[in-house]
PDB file of N, CA and C in Angstrom:
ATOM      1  N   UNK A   1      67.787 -15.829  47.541  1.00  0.00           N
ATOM      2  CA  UNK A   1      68.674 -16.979  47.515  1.00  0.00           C
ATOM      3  C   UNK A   1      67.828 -18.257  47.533  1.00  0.00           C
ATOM      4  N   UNK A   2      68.028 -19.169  46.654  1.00  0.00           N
ATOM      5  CA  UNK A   2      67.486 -20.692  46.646  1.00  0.00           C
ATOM      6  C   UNK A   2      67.823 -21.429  47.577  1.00  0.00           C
ATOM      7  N   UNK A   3      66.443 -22.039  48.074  1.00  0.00           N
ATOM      8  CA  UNK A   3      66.668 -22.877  49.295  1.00  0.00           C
ATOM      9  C   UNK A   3      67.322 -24.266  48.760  1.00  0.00           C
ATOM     10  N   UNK A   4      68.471 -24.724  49.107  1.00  0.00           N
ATOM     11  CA  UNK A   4      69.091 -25.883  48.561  1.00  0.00           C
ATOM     12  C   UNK A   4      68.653 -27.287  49.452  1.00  0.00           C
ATOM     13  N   UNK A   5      68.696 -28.660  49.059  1.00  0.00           N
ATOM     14  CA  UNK A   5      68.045 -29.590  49.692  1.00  0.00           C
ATOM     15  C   UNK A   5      69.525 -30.164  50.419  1.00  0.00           C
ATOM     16  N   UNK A   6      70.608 -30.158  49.792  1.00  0.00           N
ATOM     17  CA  UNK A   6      71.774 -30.891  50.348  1.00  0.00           C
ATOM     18  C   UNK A   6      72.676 -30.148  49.344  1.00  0.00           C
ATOM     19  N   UNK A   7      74.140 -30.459  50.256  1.00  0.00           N
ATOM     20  CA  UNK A   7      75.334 -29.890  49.576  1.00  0.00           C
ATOM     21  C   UNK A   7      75.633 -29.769  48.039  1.00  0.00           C
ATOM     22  N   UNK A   8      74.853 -30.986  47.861  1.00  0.00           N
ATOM     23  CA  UNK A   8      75.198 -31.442  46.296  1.00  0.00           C
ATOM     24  C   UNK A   8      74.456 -31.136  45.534  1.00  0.00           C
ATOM     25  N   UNK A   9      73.057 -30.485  46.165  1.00  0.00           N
ATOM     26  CA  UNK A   9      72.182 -29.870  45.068  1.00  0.00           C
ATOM     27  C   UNK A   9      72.926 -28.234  45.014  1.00  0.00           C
ATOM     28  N   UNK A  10      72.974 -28.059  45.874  1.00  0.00           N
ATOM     29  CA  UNK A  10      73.865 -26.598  45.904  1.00  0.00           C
ATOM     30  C   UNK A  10      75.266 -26.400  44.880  1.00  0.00           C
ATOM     31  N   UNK A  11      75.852 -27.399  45.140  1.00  0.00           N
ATOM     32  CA  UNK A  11      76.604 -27.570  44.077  1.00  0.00           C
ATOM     33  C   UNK A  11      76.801 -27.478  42.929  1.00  0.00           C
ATOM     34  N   UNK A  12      75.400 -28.531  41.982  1.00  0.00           N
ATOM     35  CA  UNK A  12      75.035 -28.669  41.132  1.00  0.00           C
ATOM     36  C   UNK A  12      74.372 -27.384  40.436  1.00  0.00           C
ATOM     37  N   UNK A  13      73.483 -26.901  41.476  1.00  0.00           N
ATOM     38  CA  UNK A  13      72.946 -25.387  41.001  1.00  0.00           C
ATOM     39  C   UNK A  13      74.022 -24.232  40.438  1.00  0.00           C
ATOM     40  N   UNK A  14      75.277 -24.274  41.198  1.00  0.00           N
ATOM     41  CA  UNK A  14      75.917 -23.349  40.923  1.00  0.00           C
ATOM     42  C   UNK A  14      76.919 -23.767  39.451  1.00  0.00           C
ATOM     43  N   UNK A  15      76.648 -25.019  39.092  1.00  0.00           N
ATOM     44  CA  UNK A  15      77.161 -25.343  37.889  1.00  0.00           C
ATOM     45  C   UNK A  15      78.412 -25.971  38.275  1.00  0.00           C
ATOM     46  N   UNK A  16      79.184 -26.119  39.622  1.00  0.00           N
ATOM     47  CA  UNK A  16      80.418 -26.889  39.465  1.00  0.00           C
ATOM     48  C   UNK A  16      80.423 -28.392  39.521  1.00  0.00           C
ATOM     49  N   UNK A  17      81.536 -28.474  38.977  1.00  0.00           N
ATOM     50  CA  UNK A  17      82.099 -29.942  38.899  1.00  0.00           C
ATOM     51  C   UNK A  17      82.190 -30.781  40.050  1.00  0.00           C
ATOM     52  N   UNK A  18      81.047 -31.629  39.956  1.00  0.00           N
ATOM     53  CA  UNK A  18      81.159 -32.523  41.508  1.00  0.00           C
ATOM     54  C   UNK A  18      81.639 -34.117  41.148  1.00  0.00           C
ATOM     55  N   UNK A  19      82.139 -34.769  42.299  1.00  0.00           N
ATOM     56  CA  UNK A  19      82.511 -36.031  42.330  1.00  0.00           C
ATOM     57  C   UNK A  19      81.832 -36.988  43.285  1.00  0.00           C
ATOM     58  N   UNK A  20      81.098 -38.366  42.510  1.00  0.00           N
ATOM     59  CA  UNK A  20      80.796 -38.692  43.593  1.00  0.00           C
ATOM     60  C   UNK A  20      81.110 -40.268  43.719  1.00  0.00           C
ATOM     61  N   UNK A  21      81.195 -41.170  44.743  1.00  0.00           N
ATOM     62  CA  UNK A  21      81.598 -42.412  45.246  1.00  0.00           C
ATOM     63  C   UNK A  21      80.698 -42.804  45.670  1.00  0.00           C
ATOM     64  N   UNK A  22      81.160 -44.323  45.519  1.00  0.00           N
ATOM     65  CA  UNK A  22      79.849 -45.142  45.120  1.00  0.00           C
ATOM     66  C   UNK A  22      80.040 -46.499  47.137  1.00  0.00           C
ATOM     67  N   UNK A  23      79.469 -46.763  47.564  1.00  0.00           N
ATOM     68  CA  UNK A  23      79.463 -47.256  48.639  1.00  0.00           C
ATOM     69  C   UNK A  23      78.487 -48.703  48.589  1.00  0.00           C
ATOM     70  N   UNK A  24      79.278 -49.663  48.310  1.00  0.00           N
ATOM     71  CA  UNK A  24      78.065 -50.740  48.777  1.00  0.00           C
ATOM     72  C   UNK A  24      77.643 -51.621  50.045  1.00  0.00           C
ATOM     73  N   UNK A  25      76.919 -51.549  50.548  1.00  0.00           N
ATOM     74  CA  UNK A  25      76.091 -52.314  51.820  1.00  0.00           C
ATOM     75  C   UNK A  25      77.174 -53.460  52.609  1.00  0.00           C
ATOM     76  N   UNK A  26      77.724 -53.896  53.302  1.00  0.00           N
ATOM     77  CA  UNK A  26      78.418 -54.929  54.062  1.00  0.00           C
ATOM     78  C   UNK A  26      77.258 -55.830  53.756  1.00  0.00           C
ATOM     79  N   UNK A  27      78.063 -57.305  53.481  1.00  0.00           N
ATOM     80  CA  UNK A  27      76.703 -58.578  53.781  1.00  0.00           C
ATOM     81  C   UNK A  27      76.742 -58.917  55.012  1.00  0.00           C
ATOM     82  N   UNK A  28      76.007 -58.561  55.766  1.00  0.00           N
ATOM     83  CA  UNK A  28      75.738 -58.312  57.441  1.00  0.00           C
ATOM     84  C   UNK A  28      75.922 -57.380  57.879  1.00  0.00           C
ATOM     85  N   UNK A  29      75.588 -57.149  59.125  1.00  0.00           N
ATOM     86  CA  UNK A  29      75.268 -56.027  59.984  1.00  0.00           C
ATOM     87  C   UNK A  29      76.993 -55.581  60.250  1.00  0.00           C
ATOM     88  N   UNK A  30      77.671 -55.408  60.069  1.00  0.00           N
ATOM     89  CA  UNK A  30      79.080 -54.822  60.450  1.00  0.00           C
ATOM     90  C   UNK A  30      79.168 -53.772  59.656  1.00  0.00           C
ATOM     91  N   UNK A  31      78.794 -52.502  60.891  1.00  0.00           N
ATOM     92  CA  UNK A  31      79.180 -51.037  60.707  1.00  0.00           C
ATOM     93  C   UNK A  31      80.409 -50.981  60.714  1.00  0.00           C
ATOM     94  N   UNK A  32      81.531 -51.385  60.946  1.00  0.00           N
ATOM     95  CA  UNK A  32      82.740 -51.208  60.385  1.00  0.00           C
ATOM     96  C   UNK A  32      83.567 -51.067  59.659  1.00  0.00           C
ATOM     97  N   UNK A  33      82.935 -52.517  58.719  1.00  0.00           N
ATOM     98  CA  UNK A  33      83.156 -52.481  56.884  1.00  0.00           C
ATOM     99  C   UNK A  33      82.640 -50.938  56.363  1.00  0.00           C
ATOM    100  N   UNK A  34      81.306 -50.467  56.769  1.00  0.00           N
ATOM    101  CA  UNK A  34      80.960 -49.390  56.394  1.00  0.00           C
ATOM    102  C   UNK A  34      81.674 -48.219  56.692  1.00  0.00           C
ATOM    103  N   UNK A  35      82.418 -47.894  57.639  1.00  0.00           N
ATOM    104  CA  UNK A  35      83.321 -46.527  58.263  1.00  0.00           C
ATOM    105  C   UNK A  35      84.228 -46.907  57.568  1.00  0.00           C
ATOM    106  N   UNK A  36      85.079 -47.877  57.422  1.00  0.00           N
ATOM    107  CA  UNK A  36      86.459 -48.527  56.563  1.00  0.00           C
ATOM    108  C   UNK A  36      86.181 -47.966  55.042  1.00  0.00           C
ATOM    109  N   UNK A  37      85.030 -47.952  54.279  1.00  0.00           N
ATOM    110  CA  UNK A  37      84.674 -48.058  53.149  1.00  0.00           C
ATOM    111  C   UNK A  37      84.436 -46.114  52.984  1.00  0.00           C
ATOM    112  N   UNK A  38      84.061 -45.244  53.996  1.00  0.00           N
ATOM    113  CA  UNK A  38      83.768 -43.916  54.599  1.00  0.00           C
ATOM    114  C   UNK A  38      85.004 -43.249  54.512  1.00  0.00           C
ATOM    115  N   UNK A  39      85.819 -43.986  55.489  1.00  0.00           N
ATOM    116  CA  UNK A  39      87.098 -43.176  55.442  1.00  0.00           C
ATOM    117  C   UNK A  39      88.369 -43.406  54.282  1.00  0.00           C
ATOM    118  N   UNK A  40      87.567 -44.162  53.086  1.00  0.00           N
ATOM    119  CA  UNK A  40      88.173 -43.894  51.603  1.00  0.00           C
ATOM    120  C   UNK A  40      87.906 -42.754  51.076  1.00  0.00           C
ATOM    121  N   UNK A  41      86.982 -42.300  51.437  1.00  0.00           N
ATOM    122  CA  UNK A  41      86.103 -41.543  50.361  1.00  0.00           C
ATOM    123  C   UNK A  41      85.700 -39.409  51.170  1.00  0.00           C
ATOM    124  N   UNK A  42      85.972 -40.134  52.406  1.00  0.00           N
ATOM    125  CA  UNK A  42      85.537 -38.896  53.208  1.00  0.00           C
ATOM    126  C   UNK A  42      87.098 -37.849  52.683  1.00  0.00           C
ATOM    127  N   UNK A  43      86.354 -36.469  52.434  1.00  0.00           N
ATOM    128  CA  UNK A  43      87.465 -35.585  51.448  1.00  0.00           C
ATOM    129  C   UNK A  43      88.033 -35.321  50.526  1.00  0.00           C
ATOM    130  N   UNK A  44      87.527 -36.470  49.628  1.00  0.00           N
ATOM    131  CA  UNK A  44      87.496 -36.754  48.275  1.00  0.00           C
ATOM    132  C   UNK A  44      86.390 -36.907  47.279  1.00  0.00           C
ATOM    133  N   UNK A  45      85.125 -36.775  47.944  1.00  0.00           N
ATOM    134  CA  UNK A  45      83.832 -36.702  47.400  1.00  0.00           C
ATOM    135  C   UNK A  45      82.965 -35.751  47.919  1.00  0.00           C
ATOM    136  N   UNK A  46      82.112 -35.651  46.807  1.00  0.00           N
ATOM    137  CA  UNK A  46      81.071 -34.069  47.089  1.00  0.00           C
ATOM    138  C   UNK A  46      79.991 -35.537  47.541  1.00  0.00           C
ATOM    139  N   UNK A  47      79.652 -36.273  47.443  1.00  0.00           N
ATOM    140  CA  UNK A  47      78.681 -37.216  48.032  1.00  0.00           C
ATOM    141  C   UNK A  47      78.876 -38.386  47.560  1.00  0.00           C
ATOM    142  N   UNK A  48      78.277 -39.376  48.120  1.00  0.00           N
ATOM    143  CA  UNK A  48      78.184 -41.419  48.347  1.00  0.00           C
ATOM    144  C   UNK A  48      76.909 -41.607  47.857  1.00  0.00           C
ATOM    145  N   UNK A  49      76.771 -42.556  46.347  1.00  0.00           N
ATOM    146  CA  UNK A  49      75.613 -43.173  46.255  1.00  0.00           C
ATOM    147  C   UNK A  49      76.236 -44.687  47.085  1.00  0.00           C
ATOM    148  N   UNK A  50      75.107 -44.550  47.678  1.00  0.00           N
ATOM    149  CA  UNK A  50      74.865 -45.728  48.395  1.00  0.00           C
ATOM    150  C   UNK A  50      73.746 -46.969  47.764  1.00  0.00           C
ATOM    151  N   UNK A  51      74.654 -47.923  46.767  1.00  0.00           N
ATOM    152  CA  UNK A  51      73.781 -49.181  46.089  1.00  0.00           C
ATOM    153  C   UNK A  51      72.577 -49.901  47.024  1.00  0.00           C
ATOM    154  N   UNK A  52      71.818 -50.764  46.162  1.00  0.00           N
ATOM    155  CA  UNK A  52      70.400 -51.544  46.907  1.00  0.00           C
ATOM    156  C   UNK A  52      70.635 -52.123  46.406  1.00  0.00           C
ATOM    157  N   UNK A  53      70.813 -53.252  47.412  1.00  0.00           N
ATOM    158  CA  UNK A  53      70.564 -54.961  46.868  1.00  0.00           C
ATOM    159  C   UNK A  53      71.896 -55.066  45.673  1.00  0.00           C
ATOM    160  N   UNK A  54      72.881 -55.184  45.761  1.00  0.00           N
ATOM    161  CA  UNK A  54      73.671 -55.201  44.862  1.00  0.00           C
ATOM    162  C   UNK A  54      74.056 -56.185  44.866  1.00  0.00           C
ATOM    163  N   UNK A  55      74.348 -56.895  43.467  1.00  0.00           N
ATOM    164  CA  UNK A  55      74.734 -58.542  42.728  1.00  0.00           C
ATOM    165  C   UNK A  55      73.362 -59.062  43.319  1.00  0.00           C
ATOM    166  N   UNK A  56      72.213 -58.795  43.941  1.00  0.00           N
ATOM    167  CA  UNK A  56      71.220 -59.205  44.078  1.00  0.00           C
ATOM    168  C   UNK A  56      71.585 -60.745  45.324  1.00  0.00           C
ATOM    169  N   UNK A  57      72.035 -60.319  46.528  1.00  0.00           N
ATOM    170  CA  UNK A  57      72.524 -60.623  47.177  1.00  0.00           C
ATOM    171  C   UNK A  57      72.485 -59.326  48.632  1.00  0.00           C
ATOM    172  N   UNK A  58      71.667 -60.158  49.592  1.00  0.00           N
ATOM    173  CA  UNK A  58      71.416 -59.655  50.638  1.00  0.00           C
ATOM    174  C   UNK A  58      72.528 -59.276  51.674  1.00  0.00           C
ATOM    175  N   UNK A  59      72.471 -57.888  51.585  1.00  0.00           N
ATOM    176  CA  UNK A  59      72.903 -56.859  52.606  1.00  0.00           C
ATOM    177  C   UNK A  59      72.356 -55.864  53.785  1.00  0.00           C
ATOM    178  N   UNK A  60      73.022 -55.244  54.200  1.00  0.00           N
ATOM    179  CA  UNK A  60      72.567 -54.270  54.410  1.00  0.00           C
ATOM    180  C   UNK A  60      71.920 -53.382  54.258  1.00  0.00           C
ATOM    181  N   UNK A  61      70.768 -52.952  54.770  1.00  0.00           N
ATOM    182  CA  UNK A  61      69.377 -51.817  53.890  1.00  0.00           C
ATOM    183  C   UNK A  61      70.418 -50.795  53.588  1.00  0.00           C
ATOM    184  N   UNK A  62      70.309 -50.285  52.416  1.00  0.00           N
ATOM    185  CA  UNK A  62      71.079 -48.999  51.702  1.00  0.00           C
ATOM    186  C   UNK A  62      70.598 -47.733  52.748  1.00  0.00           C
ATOM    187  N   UNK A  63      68.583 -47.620  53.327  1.00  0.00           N
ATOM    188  CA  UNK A  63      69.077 -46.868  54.159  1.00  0.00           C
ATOM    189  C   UNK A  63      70.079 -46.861  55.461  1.00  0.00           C
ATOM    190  N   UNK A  64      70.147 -47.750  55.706  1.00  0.00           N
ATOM    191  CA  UNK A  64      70.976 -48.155  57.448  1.00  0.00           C
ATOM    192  C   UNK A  64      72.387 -47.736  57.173  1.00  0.00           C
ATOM    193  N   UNK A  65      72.818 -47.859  55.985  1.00  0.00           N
ATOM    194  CA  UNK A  65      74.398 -47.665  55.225  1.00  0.00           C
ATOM    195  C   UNK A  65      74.048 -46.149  55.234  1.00  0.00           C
ATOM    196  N   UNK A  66      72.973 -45.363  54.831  1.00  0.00           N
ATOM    197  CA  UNK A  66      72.772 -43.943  54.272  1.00  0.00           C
ATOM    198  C   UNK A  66      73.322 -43.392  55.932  1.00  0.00           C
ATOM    199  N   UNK A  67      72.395 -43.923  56.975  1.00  0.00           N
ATOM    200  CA  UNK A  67      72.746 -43.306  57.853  1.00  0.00           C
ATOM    201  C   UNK A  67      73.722 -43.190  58.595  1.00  0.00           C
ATOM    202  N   UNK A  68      74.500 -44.549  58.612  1.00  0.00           N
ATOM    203  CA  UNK A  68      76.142 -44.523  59.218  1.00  0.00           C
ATOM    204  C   UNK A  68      76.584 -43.490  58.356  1.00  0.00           C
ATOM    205  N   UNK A  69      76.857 -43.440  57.313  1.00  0.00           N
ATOM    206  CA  UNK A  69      77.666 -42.268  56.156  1.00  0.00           C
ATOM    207  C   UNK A  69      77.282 -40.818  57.054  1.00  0.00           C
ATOM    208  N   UNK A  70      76.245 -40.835  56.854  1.00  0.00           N
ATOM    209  CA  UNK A  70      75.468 -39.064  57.415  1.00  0.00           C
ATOM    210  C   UNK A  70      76.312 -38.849  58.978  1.00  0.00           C
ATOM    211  N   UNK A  71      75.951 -39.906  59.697  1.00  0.00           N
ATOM    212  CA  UNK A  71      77.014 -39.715  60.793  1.00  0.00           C
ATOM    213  C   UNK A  71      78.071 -39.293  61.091  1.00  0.00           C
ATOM    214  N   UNK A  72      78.915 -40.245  59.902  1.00  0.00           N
ATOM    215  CA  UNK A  72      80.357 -39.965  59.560  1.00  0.00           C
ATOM    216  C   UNK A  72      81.026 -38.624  58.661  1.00  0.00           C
ATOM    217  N   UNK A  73      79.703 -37.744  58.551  1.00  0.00           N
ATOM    218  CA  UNK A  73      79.849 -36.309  57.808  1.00  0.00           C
ATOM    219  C   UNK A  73      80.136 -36.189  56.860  1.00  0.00           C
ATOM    220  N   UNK A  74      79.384 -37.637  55.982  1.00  0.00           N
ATOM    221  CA  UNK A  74      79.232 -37.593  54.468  1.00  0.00           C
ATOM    222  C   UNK A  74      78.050 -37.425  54.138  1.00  0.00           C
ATOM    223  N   UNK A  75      77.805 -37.221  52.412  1.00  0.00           N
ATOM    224  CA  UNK A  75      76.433 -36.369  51.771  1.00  0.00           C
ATOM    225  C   UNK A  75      76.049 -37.731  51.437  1.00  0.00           C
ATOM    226  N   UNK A  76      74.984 -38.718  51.882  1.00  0.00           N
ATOM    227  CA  UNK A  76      74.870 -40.249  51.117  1.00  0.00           C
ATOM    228  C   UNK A  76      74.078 -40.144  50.205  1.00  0.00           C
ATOM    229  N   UNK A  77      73.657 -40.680  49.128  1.00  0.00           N
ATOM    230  CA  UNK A  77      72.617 -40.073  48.054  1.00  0.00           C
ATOM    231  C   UNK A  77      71.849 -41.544  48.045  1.00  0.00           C
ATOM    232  N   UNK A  78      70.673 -42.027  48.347  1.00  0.00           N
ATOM    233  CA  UNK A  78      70.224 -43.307  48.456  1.00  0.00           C
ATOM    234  C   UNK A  78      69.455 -43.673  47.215  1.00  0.00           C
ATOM    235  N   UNK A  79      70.332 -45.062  46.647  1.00  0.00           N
ATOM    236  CA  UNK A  79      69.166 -45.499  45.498  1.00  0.00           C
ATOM    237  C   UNK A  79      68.500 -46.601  46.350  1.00  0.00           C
ATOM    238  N   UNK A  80      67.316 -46.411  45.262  1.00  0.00           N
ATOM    239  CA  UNK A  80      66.289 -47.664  45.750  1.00  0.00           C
ATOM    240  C   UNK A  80      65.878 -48.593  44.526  1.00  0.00           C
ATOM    241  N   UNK A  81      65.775 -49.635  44.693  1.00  0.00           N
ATOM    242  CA  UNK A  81      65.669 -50.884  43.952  1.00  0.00           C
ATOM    243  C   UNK A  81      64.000 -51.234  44.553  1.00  0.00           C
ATOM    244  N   UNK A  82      63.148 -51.401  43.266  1.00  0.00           N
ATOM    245  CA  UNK A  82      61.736 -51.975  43.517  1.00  0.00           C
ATOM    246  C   UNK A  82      62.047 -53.555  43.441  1.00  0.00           C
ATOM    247  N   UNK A  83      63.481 -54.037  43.093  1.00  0.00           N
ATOM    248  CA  UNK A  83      63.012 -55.369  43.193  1.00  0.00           C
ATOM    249  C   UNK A  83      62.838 -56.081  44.020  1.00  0.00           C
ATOM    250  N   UNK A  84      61.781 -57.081  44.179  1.00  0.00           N
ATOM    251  CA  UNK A  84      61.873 -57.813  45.058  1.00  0.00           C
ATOM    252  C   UNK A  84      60.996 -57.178  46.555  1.00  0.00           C
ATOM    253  N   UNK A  85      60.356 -56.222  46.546  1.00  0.00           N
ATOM    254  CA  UNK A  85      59.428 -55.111  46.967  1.00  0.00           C
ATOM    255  C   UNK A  85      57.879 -55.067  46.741  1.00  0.00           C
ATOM    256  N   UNK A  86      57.467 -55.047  47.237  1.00  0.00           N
ATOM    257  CA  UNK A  86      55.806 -54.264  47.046  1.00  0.00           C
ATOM    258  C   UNK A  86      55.833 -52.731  47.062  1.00  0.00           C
ATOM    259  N   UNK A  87      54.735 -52.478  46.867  1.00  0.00           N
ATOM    260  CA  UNK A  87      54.540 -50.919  46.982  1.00  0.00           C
ATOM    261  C   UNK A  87      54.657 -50.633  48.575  1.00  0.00           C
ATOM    262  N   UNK A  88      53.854 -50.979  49.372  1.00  0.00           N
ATOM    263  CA  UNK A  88      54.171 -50.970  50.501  1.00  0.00           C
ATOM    264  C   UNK A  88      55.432 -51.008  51.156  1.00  0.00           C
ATOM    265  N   UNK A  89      56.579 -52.187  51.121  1.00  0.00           N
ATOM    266  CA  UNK A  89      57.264 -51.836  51.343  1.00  0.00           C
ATOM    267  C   UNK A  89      58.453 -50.662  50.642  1.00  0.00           C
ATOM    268  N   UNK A  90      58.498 -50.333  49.558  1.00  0.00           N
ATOM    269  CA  UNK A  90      58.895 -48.946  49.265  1.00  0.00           C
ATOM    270  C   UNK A  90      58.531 -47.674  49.847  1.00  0.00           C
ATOM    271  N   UNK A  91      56.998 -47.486  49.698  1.00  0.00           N
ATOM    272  CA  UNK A  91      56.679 -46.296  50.569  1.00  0.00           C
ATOM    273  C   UNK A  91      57.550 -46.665  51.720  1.00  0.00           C
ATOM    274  N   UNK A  92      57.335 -47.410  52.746  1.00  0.00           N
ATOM    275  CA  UNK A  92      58.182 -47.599  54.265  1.00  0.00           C
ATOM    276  C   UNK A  92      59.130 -47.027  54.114  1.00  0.00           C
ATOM    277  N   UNK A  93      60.159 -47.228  52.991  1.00  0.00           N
ATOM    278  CA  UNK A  93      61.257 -47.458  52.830  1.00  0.00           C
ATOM    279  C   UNK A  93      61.799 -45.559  52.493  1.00  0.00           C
ATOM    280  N   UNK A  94      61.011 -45.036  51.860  1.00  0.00           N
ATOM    281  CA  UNK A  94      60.533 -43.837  51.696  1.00  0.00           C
ATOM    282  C   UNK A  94      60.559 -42.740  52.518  1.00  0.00           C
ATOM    283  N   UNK A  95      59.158 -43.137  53.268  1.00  0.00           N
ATOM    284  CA  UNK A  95      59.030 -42.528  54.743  1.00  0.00           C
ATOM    285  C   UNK A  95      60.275 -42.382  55.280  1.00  0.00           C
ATOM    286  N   UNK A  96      61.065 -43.836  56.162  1.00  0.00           N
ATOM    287  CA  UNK A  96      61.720 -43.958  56.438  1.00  0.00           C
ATOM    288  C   UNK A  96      62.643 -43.020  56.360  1.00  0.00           C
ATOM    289  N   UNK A  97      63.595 -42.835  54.891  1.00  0.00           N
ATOM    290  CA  UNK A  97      64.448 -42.072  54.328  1.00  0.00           C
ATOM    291  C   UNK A  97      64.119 -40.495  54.227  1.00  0.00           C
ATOM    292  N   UNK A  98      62.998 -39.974  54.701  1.00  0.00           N
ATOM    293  CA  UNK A  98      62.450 -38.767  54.830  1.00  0.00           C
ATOM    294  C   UNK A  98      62.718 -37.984  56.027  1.00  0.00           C
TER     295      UNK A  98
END
């Protein structure tokens, strides 16, 4: 049996039809907007991409959003945006998300 990385790779392996929702960052720290935005989506999605830096307008780190979701017993799928980044801070950002 294949070791799967998350629900949704498991999914994907077995060839079915997955759905997924898209989650963007609160502009500020209010985990609330984020659970409000969670409990749209929680039972209706095989996983949450969670946007970076979206309209290019400062939010919330997409990971900090990844991890409220994971909490809330959703699959978050994290993109990352080099803009506006060094290499350095990506690796962090990386690590971090590891």
């Amino acid at each position: 049996m294949a070791e799967y990385l998350s629900r949704l790779h498991q999914l994907l392996a077995r060839g079915e039809f997955v759905v997924t929702g898209e989650c963007g960052p609160p502009k500020g720290a209010d985990r609330s907007v984020v659970e409000k935005k969670a409990s749209y989506l929680k039972g209706n999605v095989d996983a949450v991409n969670v946007t970076d830096c979206q309209t290019a307008v400062a939010r919330m780190s997409s990971l900090a959003t990844c991890v409220i979701l994971k909490e809330l017993g959703l699959e978050p799928n994290l993109q990352m945006t080099c803009r506006d980044r060094n290499r350095i801070a990506v690796t962090a950002d990386i690590f971090g998300a590891d």
